[in-house]
N, C-alpha and C. Protein backbone atom coordinates (compact mmCIF):
# COMPACT_ATOMS: atom_id res chain seq x y z
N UNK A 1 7.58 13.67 -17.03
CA UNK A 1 6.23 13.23 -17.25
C UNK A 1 6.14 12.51 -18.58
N UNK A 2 4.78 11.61 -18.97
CA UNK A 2 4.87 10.58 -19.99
C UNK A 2 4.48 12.16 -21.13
N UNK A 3 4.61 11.29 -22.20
CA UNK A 3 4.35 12.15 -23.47
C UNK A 3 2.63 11.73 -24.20
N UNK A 4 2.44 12.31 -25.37
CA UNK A 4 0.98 12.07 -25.40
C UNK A 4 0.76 10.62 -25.84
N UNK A 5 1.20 9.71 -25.90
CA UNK A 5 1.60 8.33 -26.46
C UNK A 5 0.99 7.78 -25.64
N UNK A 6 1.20 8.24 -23.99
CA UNK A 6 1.16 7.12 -22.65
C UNK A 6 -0.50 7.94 -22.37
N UNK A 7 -0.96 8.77 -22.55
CA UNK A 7 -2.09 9.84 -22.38
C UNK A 7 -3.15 9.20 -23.49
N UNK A 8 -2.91 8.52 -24.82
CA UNK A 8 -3.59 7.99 -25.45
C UNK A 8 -3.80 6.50 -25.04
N UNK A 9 -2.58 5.77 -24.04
CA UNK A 9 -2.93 4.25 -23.90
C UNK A 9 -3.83 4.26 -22.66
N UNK A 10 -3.89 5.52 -21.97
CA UNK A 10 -4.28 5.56 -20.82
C UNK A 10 -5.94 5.63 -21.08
N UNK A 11 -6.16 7.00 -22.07
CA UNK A 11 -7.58 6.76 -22.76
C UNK A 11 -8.40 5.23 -22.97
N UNK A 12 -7.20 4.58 -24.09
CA UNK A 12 -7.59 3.49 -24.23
C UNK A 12 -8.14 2.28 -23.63
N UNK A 13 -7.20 2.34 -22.89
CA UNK A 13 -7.58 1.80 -21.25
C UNK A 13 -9.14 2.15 -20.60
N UNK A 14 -8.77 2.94 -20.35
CA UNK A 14 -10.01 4.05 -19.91
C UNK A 14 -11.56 3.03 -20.31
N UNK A 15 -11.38 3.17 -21.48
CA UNK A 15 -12.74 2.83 -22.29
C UNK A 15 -12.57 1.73 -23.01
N UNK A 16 -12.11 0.43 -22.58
CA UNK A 16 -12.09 -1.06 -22.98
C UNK A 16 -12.94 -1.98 -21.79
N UNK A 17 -13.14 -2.76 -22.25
CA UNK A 17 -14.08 -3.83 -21.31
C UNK A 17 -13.11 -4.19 -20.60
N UNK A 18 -12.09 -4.27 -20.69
CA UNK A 18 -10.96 -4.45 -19.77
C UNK A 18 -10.35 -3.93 -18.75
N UNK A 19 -10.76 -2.64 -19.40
CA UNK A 19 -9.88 -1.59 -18.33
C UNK A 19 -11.35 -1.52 -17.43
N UNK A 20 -12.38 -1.35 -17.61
CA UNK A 20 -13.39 -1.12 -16.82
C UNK A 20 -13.50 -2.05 -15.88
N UNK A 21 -13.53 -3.32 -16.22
CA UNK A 21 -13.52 -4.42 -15.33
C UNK A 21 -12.38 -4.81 -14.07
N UNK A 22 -11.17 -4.39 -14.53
CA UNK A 22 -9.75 -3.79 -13.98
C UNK A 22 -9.95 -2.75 -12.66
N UNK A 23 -10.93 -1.98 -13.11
CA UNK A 23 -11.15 -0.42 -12.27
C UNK A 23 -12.55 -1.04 -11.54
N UNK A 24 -13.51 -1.99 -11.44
CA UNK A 24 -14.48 -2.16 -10.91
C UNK A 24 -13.94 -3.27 -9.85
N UNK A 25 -13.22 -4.21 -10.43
CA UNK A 25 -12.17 -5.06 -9.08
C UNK A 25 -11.74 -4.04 -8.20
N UNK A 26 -10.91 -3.50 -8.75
CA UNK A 26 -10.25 -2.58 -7.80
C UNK A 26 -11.22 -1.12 -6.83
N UNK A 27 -12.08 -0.70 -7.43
CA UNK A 27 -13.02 0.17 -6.74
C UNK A 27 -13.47 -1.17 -5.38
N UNK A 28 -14.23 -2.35 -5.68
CA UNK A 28 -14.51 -3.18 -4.58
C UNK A 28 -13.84 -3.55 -4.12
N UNK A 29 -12.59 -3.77 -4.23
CA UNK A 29 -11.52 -4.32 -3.14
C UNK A 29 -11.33 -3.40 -1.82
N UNK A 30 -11.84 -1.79 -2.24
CA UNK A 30 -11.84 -0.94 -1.44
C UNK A 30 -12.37 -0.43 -0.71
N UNK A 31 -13.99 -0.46 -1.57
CA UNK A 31 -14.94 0.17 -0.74
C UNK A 31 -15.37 -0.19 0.55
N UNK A 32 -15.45 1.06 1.15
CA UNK A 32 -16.20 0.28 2.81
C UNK A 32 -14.45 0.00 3.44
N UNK A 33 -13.54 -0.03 2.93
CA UNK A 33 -12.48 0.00 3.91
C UNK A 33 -11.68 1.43 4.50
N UNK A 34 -11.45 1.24 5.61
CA UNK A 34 -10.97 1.89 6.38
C UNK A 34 -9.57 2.42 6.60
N UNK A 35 -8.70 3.28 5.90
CA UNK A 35 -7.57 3.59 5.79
C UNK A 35 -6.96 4.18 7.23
N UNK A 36 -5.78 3.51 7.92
CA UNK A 36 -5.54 4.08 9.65
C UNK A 36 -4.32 5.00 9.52
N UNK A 37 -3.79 4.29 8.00
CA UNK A 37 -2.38 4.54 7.90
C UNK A 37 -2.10 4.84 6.59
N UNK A 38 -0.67 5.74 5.93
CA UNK A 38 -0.45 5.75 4.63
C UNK A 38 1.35 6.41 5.01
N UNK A 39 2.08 5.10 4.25
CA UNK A 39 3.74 5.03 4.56
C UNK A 39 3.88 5.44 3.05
N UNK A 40 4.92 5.80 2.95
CA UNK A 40 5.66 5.97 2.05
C UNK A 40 7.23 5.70 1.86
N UNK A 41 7.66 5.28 0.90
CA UNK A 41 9.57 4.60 0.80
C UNK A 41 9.56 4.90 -0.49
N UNK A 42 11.18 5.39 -0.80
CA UNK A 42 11.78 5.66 -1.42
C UNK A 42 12.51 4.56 -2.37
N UNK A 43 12.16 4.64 -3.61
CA UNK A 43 12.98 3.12 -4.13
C UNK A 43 13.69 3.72 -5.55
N UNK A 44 14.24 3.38 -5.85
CA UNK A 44 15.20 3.47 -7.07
C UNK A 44 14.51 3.50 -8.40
N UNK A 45 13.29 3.03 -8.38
CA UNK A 45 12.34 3.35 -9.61
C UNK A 45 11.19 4.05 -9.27
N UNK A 46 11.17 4.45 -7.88
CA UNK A 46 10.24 5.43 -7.87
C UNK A 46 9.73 5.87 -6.17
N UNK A 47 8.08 5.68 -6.04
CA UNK A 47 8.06 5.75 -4.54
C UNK A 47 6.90 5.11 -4.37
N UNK A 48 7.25 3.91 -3.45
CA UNK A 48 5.88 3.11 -3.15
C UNK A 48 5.10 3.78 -1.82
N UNK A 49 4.12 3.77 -2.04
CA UNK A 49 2.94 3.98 -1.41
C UNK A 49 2.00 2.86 -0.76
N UNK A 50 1.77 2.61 0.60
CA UNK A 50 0.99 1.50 1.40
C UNK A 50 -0.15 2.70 1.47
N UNK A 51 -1.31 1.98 1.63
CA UNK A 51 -2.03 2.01 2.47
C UNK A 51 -2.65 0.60 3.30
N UNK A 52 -2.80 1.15 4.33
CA UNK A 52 -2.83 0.57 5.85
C UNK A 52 -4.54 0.80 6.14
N UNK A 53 -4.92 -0.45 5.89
CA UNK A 53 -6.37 -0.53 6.31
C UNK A 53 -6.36 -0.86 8.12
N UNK A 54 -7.61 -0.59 8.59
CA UNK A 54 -8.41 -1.15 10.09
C UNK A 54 -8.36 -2.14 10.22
N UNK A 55 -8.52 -3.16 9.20
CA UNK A 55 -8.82 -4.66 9.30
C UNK A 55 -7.49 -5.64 8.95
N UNK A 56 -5.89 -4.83 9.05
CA UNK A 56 -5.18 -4.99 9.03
C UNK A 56 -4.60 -5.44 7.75
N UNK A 57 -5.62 -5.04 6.39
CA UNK A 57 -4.88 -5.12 5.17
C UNK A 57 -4.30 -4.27 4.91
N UNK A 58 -3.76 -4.41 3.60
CA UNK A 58 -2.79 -3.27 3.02
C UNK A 58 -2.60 -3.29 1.46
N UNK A 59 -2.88 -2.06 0.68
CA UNK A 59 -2.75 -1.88 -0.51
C UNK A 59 -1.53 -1.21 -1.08
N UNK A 60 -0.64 -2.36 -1.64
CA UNK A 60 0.80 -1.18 -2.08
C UNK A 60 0.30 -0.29 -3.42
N UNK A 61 1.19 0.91 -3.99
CA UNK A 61 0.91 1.15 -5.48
C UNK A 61 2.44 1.54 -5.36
N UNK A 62 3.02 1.29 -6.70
CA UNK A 62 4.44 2.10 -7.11
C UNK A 62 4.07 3.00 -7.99
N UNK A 63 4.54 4.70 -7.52
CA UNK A 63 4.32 5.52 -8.37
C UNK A 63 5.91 6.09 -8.96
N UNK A 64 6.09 5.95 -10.41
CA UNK A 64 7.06 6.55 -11.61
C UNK A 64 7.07 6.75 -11.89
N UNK A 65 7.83 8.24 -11.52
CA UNK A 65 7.86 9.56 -12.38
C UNK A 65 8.40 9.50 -13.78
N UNK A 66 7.32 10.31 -14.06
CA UNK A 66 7.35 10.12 -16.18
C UNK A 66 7.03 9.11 -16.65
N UNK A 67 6.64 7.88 -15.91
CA UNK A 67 6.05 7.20 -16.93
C UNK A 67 4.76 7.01 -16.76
């Protein structure tokens, strides 16, 4: 897991006009969609994650451990 370094940029983040605006794109890209499906794969830096909308989109995220 990250150390308190990555826990303070994350704060930071958190509470910048940036990061808010970042997190308000991304809240609407979502809302009102319909998840049918959720894959998961194994990759060498970590494990990506789909989700599989109704309307035949799809949202990847890569999640990495410890950082």
């Amino acid at each position: 897991m990250g150390d308190i370094s990555d826990l303070a940029d994350v704060n930071r983040f958190m509470r910048s006009p940036e990061g808010h605006s970042a997190l308000d794109k991304f809240q609407q890209s979502l809302l009102e969609k319909v998840i049918s499906d959720v894959t998961f794969c194994s990759l060498s830096t970590g494990v990506s994650v789909t989700l599989h909308f109704a309307d035949g989109g799809q949202f990847d995220q890569l999640y990495q451990p410890g950082k």
